[in-house]
Protein backbone atom coordinates (compact mmCIF):
# COMPACT_ATOMS: atom_id res chain seq x y z
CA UNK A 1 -4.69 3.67 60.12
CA UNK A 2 -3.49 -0.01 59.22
CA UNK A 3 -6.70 -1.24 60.63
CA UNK A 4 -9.12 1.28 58.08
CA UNK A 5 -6.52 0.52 55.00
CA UNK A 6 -6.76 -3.28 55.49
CA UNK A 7 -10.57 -2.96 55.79
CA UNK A 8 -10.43 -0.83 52.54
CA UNK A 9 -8.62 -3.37 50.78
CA UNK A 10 -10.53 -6.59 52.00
CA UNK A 11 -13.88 -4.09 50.82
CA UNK A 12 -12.06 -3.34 47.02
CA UNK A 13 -9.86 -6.41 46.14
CA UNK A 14 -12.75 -8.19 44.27
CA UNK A 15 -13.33 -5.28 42.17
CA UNK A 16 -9.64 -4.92 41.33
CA UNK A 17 -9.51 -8.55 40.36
CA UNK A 18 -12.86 -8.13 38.54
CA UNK A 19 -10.72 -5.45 36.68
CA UNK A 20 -7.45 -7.73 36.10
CA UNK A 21 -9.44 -10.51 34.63
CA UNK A 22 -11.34 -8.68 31.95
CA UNK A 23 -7.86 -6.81 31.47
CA UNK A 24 -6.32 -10.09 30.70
CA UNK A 25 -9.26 -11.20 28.08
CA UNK A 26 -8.86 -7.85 25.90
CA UNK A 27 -4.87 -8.21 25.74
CA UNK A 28 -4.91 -11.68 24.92
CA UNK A 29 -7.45 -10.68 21.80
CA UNK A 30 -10.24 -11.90 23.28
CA UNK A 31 -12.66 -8.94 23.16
CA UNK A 32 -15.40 -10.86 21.30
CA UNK A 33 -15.62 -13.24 23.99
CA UNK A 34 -16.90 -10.29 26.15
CA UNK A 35 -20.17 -8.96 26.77
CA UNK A 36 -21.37 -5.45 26.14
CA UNK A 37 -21.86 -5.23 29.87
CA UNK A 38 -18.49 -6.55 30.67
CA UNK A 39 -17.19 -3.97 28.57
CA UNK A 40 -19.14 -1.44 30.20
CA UNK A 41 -17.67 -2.73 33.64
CA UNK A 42 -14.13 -2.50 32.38
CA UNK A 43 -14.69 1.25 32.34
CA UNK A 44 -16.65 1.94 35.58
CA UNK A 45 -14.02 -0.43 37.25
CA UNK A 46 -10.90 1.60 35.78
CA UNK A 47 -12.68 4.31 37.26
CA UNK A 48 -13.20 3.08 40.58
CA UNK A 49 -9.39 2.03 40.66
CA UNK A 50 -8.70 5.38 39.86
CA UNK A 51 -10.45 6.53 43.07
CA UNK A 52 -8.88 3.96 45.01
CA UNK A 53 -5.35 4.77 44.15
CA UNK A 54 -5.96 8.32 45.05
CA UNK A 55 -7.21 7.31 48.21
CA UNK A 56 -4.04 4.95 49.48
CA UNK A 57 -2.09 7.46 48.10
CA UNK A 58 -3.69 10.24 50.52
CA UNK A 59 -2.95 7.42 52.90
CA UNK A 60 0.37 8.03 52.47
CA UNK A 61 2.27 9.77 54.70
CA UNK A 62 4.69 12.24 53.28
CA UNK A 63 8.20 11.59 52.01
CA UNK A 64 7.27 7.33 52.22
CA UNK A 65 8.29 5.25 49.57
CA UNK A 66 5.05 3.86 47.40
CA UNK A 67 3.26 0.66 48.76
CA UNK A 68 3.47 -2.49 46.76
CA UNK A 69 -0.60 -2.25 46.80
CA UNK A 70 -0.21 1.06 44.96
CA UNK A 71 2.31 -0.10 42.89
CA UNK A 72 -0.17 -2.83 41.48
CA UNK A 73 -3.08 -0.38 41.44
CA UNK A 74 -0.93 1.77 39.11
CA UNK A 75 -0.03 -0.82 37.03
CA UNK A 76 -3.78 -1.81 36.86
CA UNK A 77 -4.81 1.20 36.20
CA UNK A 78 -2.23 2.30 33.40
CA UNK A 79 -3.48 -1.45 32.09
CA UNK A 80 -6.96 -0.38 32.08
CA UNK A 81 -6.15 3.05 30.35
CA UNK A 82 -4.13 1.75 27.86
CA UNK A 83 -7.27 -1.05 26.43
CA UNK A 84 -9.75 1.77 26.79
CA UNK A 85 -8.24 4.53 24.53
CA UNK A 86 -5.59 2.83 22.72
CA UNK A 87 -6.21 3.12 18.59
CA UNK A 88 -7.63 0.58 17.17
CA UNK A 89 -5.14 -1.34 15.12
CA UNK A 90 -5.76 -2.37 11.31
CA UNK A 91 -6.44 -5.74 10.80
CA UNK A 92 -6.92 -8.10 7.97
CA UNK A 93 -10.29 -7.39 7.67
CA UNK A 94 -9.35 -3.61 7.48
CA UNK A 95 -7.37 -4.54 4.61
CA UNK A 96 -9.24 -6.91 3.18
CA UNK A 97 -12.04 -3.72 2.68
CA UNK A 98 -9.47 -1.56 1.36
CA UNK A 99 -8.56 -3.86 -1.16
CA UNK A 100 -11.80 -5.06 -1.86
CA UNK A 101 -13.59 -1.34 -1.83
CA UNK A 102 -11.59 1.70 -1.47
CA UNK A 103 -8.72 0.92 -3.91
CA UNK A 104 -11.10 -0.18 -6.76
CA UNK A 105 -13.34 3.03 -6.20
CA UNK A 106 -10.34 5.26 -6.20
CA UNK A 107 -8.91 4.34 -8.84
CA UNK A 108 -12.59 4.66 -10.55
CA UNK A 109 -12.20 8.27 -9.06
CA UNK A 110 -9.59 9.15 -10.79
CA UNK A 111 -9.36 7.79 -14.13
CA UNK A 112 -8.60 10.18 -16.41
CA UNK A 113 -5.58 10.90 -14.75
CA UNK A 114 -4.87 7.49 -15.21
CA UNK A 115 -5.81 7.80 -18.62
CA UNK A 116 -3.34 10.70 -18.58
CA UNK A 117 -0.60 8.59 -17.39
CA UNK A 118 -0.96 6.27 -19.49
CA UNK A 119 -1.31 8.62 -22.61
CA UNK A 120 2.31 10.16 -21.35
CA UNK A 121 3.95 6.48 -21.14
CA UNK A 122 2.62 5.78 -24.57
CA UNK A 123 4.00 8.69 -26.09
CA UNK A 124 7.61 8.19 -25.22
CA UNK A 125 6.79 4.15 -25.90
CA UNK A 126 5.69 4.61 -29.70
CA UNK A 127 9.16 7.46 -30.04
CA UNK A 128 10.95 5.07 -28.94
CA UNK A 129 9.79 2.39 -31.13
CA UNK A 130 10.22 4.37 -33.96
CA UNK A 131 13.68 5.77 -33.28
CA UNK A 132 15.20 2.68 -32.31
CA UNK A 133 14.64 1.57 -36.13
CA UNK A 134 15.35 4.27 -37.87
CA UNK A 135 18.34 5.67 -35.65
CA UNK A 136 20.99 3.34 -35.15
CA UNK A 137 22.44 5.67 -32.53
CA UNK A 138 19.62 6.36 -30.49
CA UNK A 139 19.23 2.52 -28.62
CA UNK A 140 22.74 2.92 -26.84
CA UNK A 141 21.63 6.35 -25.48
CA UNK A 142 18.66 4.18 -23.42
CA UNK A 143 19.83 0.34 -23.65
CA UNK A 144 22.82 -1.06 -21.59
CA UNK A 145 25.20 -2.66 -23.91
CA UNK A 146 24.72 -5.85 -22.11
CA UNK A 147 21.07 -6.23 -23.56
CA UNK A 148 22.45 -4.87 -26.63
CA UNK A 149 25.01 -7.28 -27.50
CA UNK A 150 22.51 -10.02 -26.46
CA UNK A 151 20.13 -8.59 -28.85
CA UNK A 152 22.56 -8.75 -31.51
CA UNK A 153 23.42 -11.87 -31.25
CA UNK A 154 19.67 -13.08 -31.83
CA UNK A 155 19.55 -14.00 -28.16
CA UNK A 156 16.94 -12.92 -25.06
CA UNK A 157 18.37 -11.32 -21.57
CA UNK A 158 15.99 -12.37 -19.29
CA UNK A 159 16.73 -15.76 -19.82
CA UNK A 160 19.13 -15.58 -17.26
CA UNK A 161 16.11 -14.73 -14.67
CA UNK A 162 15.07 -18.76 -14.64
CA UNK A 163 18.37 -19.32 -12.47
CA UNK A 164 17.65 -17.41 -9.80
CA UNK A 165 13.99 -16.97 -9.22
CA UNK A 166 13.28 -15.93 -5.95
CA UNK A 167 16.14 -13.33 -5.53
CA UNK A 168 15.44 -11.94 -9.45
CA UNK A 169 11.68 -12.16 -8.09
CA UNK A 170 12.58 -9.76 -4.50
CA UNK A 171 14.09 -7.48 -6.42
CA UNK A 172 11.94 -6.69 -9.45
CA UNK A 173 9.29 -6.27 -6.53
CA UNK A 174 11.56 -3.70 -4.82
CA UNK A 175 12.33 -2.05 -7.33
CA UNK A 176 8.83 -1.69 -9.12
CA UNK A 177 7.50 -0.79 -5.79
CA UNK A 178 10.39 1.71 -5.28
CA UNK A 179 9.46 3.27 -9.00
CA UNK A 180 5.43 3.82 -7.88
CA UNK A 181 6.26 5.42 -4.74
CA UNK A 182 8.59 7.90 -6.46
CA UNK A 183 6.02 8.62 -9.22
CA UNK A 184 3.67 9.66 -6.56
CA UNK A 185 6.48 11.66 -4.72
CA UNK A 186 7.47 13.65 -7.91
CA UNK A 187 4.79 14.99 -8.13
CA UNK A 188 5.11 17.43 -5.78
CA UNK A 189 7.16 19.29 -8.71
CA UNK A 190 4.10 20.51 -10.49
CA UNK A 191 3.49 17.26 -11.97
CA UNK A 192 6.82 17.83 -13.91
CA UNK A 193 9.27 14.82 -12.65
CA UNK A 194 5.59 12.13 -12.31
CA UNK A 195 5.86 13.20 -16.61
CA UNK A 196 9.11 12.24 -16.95
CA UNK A 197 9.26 9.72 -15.39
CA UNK A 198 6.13 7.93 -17.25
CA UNK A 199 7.51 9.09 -20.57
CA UNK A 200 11.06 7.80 -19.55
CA UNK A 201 9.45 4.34 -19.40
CA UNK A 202 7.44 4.42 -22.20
CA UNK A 203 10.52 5.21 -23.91
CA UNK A 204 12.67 2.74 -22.38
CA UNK A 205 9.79 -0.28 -23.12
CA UNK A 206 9.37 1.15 -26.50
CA UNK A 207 13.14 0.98 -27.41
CA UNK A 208 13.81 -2.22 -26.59
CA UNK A 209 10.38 -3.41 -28.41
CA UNK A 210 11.72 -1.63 -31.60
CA UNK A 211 15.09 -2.88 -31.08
CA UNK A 212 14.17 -6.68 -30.86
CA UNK A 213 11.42 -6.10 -33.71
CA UNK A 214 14.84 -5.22 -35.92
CA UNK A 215 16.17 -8.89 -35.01
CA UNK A 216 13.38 -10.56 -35.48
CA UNK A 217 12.60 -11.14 -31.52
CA UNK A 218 8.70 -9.75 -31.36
CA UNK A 219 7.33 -13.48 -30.33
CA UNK A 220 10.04 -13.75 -27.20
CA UNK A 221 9.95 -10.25 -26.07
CA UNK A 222 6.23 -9.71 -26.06
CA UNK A 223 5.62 -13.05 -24.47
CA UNK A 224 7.62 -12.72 -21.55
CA UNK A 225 7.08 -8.60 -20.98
CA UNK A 226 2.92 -9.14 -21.49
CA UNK A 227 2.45 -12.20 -18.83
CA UNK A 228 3.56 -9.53 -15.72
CA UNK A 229 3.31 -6.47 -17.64
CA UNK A 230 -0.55 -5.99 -18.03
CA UNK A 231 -0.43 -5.94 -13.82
CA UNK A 232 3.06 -4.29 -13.70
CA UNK A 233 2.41 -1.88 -16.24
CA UNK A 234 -0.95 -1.01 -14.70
CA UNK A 235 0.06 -0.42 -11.32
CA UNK A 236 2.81 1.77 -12.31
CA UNK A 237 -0.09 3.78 -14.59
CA UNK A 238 -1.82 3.90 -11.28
CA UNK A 239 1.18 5.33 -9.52
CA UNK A 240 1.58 7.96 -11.99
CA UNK A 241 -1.86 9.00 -12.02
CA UNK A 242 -1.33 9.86 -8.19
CA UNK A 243 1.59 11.87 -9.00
CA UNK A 244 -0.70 13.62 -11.44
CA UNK A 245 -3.09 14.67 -9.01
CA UNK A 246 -0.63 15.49 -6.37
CA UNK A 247 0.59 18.20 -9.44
CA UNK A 248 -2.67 19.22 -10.46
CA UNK A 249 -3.44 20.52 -7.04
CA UNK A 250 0.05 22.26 -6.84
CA UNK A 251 -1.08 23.77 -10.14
CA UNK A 252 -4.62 24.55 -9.43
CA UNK A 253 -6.37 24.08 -6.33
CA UNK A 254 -10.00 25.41 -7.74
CA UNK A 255 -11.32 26.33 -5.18
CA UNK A 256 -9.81 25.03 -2.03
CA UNK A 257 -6.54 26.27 -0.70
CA UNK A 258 -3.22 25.25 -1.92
CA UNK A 259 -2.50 23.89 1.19
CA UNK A 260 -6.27 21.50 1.57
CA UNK A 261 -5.97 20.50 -1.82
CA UNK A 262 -2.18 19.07 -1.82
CA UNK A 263 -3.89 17.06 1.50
CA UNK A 264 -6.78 16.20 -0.07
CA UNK A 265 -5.22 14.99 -3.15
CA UNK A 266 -2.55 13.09 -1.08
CA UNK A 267 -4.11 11.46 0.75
CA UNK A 268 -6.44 10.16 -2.44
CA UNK A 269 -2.79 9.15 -4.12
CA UNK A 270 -1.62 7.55 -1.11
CA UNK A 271 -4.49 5.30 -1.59
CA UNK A 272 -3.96 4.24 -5.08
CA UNK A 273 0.24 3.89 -4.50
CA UNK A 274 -0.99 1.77 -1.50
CA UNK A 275 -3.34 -0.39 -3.62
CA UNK A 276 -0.54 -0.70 -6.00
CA UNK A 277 1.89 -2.65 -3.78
CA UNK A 278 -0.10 -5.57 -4.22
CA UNK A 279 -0.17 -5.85 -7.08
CA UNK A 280 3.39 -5.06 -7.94
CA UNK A 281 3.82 -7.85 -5.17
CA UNK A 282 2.03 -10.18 -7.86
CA UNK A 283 3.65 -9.18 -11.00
CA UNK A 284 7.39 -9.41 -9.29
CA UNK A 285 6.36 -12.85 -8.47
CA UNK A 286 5.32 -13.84 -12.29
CA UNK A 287 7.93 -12.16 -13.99
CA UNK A 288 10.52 -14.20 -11.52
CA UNK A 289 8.60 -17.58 -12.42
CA UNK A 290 6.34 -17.44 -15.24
CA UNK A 291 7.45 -14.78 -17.60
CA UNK A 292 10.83 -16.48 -18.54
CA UNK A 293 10.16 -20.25 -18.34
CA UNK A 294 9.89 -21.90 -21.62
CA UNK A 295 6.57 -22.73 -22.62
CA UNK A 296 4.70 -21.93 -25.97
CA UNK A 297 4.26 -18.14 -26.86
CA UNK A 298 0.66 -18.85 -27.01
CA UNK A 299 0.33 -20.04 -23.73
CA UNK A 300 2.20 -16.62 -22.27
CA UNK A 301 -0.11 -14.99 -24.46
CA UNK A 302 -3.99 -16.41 -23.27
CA UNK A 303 -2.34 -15.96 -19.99
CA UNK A 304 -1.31 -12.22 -19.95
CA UNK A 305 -5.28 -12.17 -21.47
CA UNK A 306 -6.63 -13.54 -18.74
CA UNK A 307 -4.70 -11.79 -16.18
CA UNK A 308 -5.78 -8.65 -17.82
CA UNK A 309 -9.57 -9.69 -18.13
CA UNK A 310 -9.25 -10.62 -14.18
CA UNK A 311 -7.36 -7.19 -13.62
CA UNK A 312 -10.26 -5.12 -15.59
CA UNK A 313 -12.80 -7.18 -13.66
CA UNK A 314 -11.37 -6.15 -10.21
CA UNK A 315 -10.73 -2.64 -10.88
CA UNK A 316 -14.04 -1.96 -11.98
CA UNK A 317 -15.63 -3.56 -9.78
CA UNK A 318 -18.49 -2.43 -7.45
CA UNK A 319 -18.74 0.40 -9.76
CA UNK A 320 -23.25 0.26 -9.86
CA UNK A 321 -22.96 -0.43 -5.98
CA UNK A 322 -21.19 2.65 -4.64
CA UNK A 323 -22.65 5.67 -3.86
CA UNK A 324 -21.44 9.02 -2.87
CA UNK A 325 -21.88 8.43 0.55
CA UNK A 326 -20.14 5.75 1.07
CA UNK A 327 -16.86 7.73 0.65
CA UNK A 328 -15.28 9.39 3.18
CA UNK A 329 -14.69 12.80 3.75
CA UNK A 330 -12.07 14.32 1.66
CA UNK A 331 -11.80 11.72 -1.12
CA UNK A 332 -13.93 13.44 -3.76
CA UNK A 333 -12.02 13.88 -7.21
């Protein structure tokens, strides 16, 4: 029995080191150094491993403890099974094509409900402009006194942003990313809580606009919301839109079920609250460092213009090369 297992081994060790070595190449990340056929052989050789651990193990006599050979085979063969039908991860160029691609044509996809969102956000905006200058009770209901008595005094809050950059930078990104996801979420409620939350925003921008056109602060206040805004702004548009669909299909389905069209429609708003992130990412990071510094109000404005030109540019992008089937399954508006 030792004799036949010893001339088994010396007959399948070079296949079993074959195995290891291509192993080795595929989880180092080294899978375009390989050959088609080598890749072949990493299959039939997991397969003849396969066989040759259920051999020694029929070898085995009953009640004995595993072999270290069939300890190694196991590992080489749970190796082996693990590179051959493992996922395939998402890599930079992954992302790279959902940036470049999917994002820009679903957000093409479903523009009038971004049209929609933004219609809602501009609604409670101009109220709220309005009100603020007319009521003088209406900006404490929606302005912390802080910004109010700053206000007041014929003096700018955000000022205060220039000295501490990178943490005020973190957290307008956290929290702007925090607001997209939950416009998407809300809309789960029929649409209802995506609404007000758009309109709550408008109204909240459109306050403090009014309220610093009162005192005379239009040139400050525009130039440091417009720089980040036109991305900002956008991507939280985007965000809402998403939470739109996700309550038109709670609403009506046409002519799927309720059920296929709430997947359908979130996995399409997953896609355009993922796309938003970075973009939020970029607007946290020039509201932190660009919005507040000091220079002219014209050069805040041609700035914000250009970022919005660029913005435009991207989004629509790609829009004469796509066809319909080029998108995949389930991503129709």
């Amino acid at each position: 029995m030792a004799q036949s297992i010893e001339v088994f081994v010396a007959a399948r060790k070079p296949r079993w080191e074959r195995l290891e070595a291509l192993l080795k190449s595929l989880e180092k990340g080294r899978s375009r150094g390989l050959s088609g056929s080598d890749l072949q052989d990493v299959g039939n050789l997991y397969r003849e491993a396969t066989a040759d651990l259920a051999r020694l193990q029929a070898f085995r006599q009953e009640g004995s403890s595993q072999s270290d050979l069939e300890i190694y085979l196991s590992q080489l063969v749970g190796r082996a099974y693990g590179q051959i039908y493992r996922q395939p991860s998402a890599g930079w160029h992954d992302l790279a094509r959902f940036l470049r691609d999917t994002f820009p044509r679903t957000f093409r996809e479903s523009f009038p409900w971004f049209l929609a969102s933004f219609g809602i956000f501009l609604l409670g905006f101009a109220y709220g402009f309005v009100v603020s200058q007319t009521d003088e009770t209406f900006v404490p209901l929606v302005v912390p006194p802080h910004l109010i008595q700053k206000v007041e005094e014929g003096k700018v809050w955000f000022d205060s942003i220039l000295a501490v950059k990178p943490l005020a930078s973190s957290m307008i990104m956290t929290n702007n990313i925090t607001v997209s996801f939950l416009a998407f979420a809300l809309g789960i409620t029929f649409g209802v809580g995506t609404i007000y939350l758009m309109a709550f925003n408008g109204l909240l921008v459109g306050t403090l606009a009014g309220f610093c056109h009162t005192h005379g602060l239009d040139g400050p206040f525009w130039s440091f919301v417009l720089p980040h805004g036109v991305i900002e702004l956008t991507a939280i548009f985007i965000a809402g839109s998403a939470g739109l669909l996700l309550g038109a299909a709670t609403i009506v389905p046409k002519d799927l079920s309720r059920r296929d069209a709430l997947v359908r429609r979130a996995r399409q708003g997953g896609r355009l609250v993922l796309g938003c992130i970075p973009l939020l990412i970029a607007a946290g990071v020039i509201e932190g460092f660009f919005s507040p510094a000091e220079l002219p109000v014209g050069v805040k404005f041609g700035a914000a213009g250009v970022l919005l030109l660029l913005l435009t540019g991207y989004l629509a992008s790609r829009l004469t090369t796509t066809s319909p089937s080029a998108s995949p399954p389930g991503t129709s508006p």
